[in-house]
C-alpha atoms as a PDB file:
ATOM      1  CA  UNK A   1       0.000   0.000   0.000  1.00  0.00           C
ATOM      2  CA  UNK A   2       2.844   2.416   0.682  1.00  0.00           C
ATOM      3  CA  UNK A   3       4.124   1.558  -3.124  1.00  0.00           C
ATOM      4  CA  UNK A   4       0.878   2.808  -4.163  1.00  0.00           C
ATOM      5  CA  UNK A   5       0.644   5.585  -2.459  1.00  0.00           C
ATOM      6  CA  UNK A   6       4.392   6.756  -3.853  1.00  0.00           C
ATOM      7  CA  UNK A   7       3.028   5.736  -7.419  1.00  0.00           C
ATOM      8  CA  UNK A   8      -0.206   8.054  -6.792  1.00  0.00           C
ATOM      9  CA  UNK A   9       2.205  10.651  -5.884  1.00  0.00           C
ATOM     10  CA  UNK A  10       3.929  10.715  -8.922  1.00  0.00           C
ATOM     11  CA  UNK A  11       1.244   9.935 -11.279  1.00  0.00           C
ATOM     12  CA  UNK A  12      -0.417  13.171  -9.947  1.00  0.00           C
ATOM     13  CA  UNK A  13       2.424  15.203 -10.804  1.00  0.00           C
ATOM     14  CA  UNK A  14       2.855  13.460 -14.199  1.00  0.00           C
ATOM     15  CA  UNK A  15      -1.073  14.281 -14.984  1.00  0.00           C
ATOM     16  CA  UNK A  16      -0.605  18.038 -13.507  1.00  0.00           C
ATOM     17  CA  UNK A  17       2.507  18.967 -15.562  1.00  0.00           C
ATOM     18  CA  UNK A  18       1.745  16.825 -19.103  1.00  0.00           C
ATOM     19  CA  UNK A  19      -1.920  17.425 -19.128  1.00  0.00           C
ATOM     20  CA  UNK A  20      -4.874  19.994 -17.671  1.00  0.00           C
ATOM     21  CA  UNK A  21      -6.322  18.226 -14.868  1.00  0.00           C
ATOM     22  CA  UNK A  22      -9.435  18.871 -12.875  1.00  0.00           C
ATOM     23  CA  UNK A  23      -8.759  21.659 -10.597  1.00  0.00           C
ATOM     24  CA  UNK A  24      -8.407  20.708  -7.202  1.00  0.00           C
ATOM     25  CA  UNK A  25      -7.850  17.380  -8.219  1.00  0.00           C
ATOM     26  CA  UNK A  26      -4.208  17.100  -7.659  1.00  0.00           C
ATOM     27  CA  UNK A  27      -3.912  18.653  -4.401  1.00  0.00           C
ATOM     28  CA  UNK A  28      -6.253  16.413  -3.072  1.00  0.00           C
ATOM     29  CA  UNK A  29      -4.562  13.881  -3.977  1.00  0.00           C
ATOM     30  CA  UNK A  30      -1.643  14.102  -3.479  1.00  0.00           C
ATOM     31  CA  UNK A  31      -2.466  15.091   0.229  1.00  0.00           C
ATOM     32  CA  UNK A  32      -4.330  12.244   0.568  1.00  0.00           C
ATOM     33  CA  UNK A  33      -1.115   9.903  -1.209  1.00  0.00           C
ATOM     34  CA  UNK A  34       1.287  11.737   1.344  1.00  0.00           C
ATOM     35  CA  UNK A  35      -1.395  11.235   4.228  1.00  0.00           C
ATOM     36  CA  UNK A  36      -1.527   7.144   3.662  1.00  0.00           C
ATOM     37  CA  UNK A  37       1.876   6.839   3.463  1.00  0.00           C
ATOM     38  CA  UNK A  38       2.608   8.358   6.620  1.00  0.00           C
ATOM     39  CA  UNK A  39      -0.463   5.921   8.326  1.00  0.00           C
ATOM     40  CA  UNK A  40       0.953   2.943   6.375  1.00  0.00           C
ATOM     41  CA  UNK A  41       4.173   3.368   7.734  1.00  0.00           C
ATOM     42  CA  UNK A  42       3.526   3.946  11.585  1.00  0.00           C
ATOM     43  CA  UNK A  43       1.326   1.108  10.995  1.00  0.00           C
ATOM     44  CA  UNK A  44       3.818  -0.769  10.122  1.00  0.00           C
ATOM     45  CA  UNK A  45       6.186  -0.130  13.038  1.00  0.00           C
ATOM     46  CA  UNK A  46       2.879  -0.719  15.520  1.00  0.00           C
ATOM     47  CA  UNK A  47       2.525  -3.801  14.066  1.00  0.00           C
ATOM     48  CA  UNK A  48       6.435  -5.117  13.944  1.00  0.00           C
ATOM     49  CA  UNK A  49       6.162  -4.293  17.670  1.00  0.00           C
ATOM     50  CA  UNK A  50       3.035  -6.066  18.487  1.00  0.00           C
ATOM     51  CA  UNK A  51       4.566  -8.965  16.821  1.00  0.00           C
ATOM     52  CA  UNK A  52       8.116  -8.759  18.873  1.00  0.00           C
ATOM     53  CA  UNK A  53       5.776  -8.240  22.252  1.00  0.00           C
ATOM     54  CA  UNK A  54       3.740 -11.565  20.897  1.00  0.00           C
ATOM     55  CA  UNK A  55       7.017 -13.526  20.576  1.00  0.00           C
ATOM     56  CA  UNK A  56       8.232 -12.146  23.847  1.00  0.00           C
ATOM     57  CA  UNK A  57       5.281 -13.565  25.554  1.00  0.00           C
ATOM     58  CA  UNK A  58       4.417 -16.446  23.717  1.00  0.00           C
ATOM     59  CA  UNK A  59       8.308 -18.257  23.714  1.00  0.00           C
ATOM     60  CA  UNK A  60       8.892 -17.561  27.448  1.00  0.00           C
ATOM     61  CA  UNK A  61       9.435 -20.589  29.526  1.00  0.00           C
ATOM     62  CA  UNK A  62       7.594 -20.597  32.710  1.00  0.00           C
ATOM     63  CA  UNK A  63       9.882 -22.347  34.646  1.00  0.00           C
ATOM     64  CA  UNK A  64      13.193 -22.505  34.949  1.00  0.00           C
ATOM     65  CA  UNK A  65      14.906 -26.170  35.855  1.00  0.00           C
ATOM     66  CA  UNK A  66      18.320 -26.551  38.124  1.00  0.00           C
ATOM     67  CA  UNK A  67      18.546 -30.151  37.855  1.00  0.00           C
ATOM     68  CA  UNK A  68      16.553 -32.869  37.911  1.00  0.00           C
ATOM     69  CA  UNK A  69      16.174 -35.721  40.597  1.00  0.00           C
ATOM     70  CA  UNK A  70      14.643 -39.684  40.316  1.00  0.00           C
ATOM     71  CA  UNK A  71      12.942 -40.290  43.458  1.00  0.00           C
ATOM     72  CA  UNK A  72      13.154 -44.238  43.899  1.00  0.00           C
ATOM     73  CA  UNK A  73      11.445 -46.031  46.654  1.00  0.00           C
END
């Protein structure tokens, strides 16, 4: 999704310098592109560090063994 919104970004200044677009049009969008990309990327970093905290959590052992002893009767 961030690829797209770089690739909105510069097909709105390709359509506002080759052609006569709609006015307004390329503003908005490329606000908009510019706006995604920032949410797309500090969605990205929330979610690498969601998945860190999951493996934190999920891979720690309980317990911890010193040695173990056969009881025999």
């Amino acid at each position: 999704m961030m690829l797209m919104s770089i690739f909105m970004v510069i097909y709105s200044v390709v359509i506002y310098a080759a052609a006569n677009p709609v006015e307004g049009w390329t503003t908005t969008i490329l606000f908009l592109s510019v706006v995604f990309f920032g949410l797309f990327g500090v969605l990205t970093i929330i979610i690498k560090y969601l998945q860190l905290l999951v493996n934190l959590i999920f891979r720690r052992k309980h317990y911890n063994y010193e040695s173990i002893e056969k009881l025999t009767k």
